[in-house]
Protein backbone atom coordinates (compact mmCIF):
# COMPACT_ATOMS: atom_id res chain seq x y z
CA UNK A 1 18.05 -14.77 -1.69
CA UNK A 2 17.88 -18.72 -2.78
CA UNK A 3 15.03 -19.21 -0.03
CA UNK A 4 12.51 -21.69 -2.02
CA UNK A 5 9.35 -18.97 -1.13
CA UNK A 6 11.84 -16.29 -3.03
CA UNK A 7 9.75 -14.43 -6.24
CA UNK A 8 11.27 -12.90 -8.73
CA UNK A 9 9.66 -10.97 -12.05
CA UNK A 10 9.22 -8.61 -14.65
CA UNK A 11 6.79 -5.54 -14.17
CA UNK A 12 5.90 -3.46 -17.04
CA UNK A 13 4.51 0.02 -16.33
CA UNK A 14 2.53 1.18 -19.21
CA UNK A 15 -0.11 3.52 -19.85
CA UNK A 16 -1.30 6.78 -21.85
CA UNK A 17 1.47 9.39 -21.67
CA UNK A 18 1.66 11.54 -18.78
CA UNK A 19 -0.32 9.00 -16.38
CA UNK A 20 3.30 9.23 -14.15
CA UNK A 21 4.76 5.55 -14.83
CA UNK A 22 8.41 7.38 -14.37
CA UNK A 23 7.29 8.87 -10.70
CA UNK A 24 5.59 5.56 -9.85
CA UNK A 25 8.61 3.55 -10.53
CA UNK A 26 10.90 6.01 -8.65
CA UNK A 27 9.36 5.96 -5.86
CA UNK A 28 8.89 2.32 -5.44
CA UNK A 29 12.93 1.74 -5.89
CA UNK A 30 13.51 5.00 -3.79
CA UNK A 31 15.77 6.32 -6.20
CA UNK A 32 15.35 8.54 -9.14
CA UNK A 33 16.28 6.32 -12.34
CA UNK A 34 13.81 7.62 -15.13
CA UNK A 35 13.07 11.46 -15.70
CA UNK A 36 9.64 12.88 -15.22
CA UNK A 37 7.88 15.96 -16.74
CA UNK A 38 4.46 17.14 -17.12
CA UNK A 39 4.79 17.06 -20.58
CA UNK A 40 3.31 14.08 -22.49
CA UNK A 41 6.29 11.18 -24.20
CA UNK A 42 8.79 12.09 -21.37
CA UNK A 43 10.16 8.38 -21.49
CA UNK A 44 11.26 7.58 -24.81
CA UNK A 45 13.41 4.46 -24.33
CA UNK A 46 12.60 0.99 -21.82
CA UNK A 47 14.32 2.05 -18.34
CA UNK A 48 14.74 -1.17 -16.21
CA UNK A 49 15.15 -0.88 -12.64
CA UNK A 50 15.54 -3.38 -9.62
CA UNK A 51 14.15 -3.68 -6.16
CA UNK A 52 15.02 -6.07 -3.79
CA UNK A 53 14.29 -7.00 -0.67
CA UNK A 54 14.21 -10.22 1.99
CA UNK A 55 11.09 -11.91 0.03
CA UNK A 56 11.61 -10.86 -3.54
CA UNK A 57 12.89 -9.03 -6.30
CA UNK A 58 10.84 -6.78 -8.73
CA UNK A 59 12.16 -5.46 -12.16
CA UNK A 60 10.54 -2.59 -13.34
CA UNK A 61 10.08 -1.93 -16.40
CA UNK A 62 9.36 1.82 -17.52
CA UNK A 63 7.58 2.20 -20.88
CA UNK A 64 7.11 5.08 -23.13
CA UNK A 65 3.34 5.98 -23.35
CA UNK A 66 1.22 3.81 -25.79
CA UNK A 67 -0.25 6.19 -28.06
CA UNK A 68 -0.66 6.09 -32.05
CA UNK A 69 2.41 7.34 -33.48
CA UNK A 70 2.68 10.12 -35.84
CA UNK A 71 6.01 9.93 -36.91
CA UNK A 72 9.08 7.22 -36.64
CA UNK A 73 10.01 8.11 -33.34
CA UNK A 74 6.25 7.43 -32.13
CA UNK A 75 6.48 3.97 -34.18
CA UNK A 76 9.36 3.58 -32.25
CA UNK A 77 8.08 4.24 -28.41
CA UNK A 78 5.26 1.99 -29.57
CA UNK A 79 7.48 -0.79 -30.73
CA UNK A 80 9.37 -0.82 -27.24
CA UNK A 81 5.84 -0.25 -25.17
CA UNK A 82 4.30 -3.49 -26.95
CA UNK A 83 7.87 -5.26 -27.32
CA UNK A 84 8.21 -5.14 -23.20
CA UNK A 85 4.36 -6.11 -22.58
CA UNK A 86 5.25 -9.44 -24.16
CA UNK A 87 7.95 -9.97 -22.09
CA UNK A 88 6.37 -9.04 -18.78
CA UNK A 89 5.36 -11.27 -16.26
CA UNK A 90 3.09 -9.02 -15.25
CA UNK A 91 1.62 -6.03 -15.95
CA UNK A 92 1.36 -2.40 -14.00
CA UNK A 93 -1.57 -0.10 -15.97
CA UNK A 94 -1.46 3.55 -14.97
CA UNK A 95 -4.48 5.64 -15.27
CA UNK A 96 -5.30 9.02 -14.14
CA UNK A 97 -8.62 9.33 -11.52
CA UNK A 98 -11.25 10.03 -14.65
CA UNK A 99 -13.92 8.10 -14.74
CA UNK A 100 -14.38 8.71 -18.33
CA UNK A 101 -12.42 6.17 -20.51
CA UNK A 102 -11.52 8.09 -23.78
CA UNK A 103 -10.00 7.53 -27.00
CA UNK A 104 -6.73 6.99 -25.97
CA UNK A 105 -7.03 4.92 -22.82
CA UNK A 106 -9.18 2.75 -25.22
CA UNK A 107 -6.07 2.19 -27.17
CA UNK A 108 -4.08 1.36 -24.63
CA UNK A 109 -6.76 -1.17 -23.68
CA UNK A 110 -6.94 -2.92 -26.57
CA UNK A 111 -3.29 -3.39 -26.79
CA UNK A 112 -3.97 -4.78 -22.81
CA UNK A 113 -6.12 -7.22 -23.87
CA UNK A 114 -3.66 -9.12 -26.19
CA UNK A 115 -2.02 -9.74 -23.15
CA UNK A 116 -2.36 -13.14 -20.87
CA UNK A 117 -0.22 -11.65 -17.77
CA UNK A 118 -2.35 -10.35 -14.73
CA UNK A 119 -2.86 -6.91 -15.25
CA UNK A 120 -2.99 -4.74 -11.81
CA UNK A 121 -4.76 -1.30 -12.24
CA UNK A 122 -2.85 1.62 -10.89
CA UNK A 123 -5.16 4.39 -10.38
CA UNK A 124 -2.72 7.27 -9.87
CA UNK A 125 -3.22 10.76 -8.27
CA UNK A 126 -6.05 9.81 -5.86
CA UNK A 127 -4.89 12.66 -3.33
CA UNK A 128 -6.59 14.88 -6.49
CA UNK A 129 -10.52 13.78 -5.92
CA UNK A 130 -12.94 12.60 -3.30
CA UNK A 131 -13.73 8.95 -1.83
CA UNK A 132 -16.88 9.04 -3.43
CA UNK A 133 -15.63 9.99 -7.12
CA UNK A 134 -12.66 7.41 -6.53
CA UNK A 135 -15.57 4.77 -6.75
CA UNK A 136 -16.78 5.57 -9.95
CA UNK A 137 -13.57 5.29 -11.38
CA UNK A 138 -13.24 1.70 -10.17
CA UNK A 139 -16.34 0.74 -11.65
CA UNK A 140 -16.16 2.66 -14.83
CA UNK A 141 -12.29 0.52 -15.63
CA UNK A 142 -13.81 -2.47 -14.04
CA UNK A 143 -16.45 -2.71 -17.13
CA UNK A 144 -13.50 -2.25 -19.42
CA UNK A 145 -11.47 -5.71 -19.19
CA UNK A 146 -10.54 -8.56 -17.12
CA UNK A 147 -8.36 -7.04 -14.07
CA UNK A 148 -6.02 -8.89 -11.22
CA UNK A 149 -6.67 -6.24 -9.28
CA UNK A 150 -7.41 -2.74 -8.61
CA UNK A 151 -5.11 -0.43 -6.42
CA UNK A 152 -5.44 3.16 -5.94
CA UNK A 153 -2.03 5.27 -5.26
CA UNK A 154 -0.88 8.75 -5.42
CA UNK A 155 2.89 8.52 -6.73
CA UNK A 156 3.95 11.78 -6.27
CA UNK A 157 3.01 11.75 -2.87
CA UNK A 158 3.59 8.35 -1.82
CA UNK A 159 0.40 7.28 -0.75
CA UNK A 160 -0.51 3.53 -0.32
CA UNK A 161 2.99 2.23 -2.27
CA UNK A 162 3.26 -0.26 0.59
CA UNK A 163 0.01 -1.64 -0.64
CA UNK A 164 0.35 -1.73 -4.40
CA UNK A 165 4.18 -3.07 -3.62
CA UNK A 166 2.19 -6.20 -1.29
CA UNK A 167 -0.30 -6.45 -4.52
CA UNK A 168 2.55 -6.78 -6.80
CA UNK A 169 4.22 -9.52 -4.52
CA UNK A 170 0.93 -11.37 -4.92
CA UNK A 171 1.42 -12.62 -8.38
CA UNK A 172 5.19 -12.60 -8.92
CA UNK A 173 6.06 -16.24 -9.96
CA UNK A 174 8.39 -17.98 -7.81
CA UNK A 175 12.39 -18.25 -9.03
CA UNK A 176 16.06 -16.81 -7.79
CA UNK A 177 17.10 -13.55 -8.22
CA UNK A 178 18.11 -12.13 -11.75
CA UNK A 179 20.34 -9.17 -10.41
CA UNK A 180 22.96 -9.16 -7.31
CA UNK A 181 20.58 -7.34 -4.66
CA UNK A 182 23.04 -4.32 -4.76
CA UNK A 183 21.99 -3.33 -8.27
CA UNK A 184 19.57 -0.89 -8.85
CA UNK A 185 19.58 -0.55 -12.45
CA UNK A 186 21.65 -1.38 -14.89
CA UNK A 187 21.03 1.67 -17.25
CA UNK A 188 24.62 3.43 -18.31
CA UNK A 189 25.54 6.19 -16.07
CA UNK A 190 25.81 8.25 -19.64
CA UNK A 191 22.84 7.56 -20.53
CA UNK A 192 21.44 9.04 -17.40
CA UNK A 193 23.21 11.73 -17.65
CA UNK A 194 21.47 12.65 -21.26
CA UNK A 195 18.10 11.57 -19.91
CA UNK A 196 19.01 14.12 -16.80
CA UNK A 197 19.68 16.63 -19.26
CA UNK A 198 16.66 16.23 -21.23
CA UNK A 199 14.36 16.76 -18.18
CA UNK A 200 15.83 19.63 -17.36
CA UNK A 201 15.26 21.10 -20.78
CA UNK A 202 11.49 19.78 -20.74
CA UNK A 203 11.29 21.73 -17.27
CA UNK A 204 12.13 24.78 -18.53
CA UNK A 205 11.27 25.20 -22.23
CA UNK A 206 7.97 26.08 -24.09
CA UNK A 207 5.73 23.67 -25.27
CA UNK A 208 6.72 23.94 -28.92
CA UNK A 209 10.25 23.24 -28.32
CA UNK A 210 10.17 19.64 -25.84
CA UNK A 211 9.00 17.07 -28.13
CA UNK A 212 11.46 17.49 -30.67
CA UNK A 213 14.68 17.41 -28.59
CA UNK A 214 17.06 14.60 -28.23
CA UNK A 215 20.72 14.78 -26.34
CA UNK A 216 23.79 12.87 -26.75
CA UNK A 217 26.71 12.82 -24.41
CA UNK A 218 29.41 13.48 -26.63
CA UNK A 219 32.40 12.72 -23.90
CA UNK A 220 31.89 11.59 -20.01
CA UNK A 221 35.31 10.91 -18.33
CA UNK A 222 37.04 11.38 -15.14
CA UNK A 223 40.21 13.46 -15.10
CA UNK A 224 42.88 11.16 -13.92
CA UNK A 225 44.90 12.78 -10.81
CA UNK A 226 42.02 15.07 -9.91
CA UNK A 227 40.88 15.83 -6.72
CA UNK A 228 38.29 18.43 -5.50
CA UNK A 229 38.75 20.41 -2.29
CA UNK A 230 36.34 18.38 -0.43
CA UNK A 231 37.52 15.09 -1.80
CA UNK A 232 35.29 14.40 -5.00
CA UNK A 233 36.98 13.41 -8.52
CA UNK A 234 36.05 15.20 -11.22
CA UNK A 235 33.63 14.15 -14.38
CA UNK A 236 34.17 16.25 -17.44
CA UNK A 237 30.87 16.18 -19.09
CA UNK A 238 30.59 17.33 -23.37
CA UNK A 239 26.81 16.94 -23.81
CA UNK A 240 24.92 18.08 -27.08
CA UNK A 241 20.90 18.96 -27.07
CA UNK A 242 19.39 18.45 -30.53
CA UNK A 243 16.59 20.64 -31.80
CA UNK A 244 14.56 20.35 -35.13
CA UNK A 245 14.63 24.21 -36.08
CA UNK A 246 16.68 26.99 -35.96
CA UNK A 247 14.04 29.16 -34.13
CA UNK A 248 13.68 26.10 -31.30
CA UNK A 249 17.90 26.73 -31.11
CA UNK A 250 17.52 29.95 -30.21
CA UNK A 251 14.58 29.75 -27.23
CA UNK A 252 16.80 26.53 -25.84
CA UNK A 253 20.13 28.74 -26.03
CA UNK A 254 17.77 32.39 -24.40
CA UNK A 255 19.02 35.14 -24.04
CA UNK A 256 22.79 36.17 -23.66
CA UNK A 257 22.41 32.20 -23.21
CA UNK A 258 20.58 32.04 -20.04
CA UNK A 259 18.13 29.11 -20.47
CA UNK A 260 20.70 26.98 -21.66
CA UNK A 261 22.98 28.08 -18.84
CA UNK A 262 20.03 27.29 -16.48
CA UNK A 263 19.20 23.53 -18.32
CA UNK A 264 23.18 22.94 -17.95
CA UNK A 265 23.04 24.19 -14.02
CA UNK A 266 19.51 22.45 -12.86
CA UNK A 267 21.37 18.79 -14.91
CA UNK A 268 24.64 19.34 -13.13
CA UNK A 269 23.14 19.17 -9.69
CA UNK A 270 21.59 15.96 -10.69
CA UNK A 271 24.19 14.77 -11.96
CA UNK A 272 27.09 14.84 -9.32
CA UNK A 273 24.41 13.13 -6.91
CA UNK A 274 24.04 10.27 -9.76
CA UNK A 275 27.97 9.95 -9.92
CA UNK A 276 29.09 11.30 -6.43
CA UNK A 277 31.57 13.46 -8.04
CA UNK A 278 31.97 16.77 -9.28
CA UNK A 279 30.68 17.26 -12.98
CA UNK A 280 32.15 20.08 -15.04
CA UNK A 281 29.17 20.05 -17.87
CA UNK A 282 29.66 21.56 -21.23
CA UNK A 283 26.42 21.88 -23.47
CA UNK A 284 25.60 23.05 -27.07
CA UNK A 285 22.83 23.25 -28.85
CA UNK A 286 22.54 21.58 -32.65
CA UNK A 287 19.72 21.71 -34.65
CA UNK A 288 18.72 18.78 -37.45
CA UNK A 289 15.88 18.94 -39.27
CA UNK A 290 13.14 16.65 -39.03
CA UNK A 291 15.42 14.21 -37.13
CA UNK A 292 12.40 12.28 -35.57
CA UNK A 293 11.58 10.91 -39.07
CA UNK A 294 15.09 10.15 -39.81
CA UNK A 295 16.13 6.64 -39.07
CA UNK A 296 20.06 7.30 -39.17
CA UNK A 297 19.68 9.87 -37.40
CA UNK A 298 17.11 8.29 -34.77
CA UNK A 299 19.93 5.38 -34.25
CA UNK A 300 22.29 8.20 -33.99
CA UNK A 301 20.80 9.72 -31.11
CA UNK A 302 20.19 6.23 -29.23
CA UNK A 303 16.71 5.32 -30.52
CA UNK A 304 17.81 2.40 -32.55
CA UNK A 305 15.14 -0.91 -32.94
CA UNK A 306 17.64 -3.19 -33.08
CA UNK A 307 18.59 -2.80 -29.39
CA UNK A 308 14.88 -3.16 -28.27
């Protein structure tokens, strides 16, 4: 860990929303940190994790998509997506195996080219075309901007990590560790457990309903003298999942309160493996209006500037 060949840096993944920054950085740590969905502005908040091995350690920084906002809680995803390119040291950029370069990966481009880090091109889900198609998608990004390199991966299945992680090596700057090489991330277990939450409900809900819900953890404690038969302590878990309308409380809750009872069972699973325990989880469902344009409430619900 002090060797003088050691690296040590920051990584920024950023991208368009839904390019799968959140499955990429899993997958490289080996543990599930951030929450993934298929629907677009999953990751809301900067999620920092740490990998480290005999040569090096990486921090990862997960970003919410770059995208023009259209309310304050775009303005604010955007703030922490350009806020954590200037602090990079270098820079991952997801993009999905097109070789057509649209509005908004032009965006995200020209926010990229502010940048003086190396910026490595991630093209995700390769195992979805051809060898031959995978070329002209190098060439069309290549004629975009200056590029450190290229690497092609498929995330969700794993394929050619080892490479990308070699590539990444390749322009860390040299230094000592940051973290103790136990840590993984240091993101508050309570805060997972909301993020957990919050996947689950973006799983399982309709498309109207995901992009304007938020959940707090209202109480996360372990009962003191408590022990399950097979050993575990108990976590009592109060969590709340915030909606914008009345008629999006009443899909999330279902019927006889079946789809919240199924968000609540798929996020308790997840969560005992976070916290090795067993999680007695409590949800409710509160709806406030137009919350995403509400700063109070915004810094209410965790999305607060001032801790970006």
């Amino acid at each position: 860990m002090l060797m003088d060949n050691f690296k040590t840096g920051y990584i920024a993944l950023v991208g368009r929303p839904n390019v799968g920054k959140s499955t990429l950085m899993n997958n490289m740590i080996g543990q599930k940190i951030a929450i993934t969905s298929s629907k677009p502005q999953t990751t809301r908040g900067r999620i920092q994790t740490v990998y480290t091995d005999d040569r090096c350690q990486m921090i990862f920084v997960d970003t919410p998509g770059i995208h023009e906002s259209k309310n304050k809680l775009g303005s604010y995803m955007l703030h922490i997506a350009q806020k954590t390119l200037e602090d990079a040291d270098m820079i991952l950029w997801l993009v999905e195996p097109s070789s057509y370069v649209g509005a908004s990966e032009r965006y995200v481009i020209s926010q990229l080219k502010k940048c003086r880090q190396p910026v490595i091109l991630v093209i995700n889900k390769i195992d979805t075309i051809s060898k031959d198609k995978l070329e002209t998608v190098i060439n069309s990004y290549k004629d975009q901007m200056v590029l450190a390199d290229i690497v092609p991966v498929s995330a969700f299945k794993r394929i050619n990590l080892e490479s990308l992680m070699d590539t990444i090596y390749k322009y860390l700057p040299y230094g000592p560790a940051l973290y103790d090489e136990d840590t993984v991330t240091e993101e508050p277990e309570r805060d997972i457990a909301a993020e957990i939450i919050r996947e689950k409900a973006l799983r399982l809900l309709k498309d109207e309903v995901p992009h304007g819900i938020a959940v707090t953890v209202e109480k996360m404690h372990e009962r003191e003298d408590f022990v399950t038969d097979d050993g575990r302590s108990l976590i009592d878990l109060d969590a709340s999942i915030i909606c914008e309308r009345d008629s999006h409380k009443g899909i999330i809750i279902g019927k006889n309160g079946a789809m919240l009872r199924k968000i609540g069972s798929q996020a308790r699973i997840d969560i005992e493996k976070m916290t090795e325990t067993k999680v007695n989880l409590k949800l409710w469902v509160k709806v406030r209006k137009n919350w995403r344009d509400d700063s109070s409430m915004m810094k209410h619900f965790g999305y607060d500037e001032r801790n970006i």
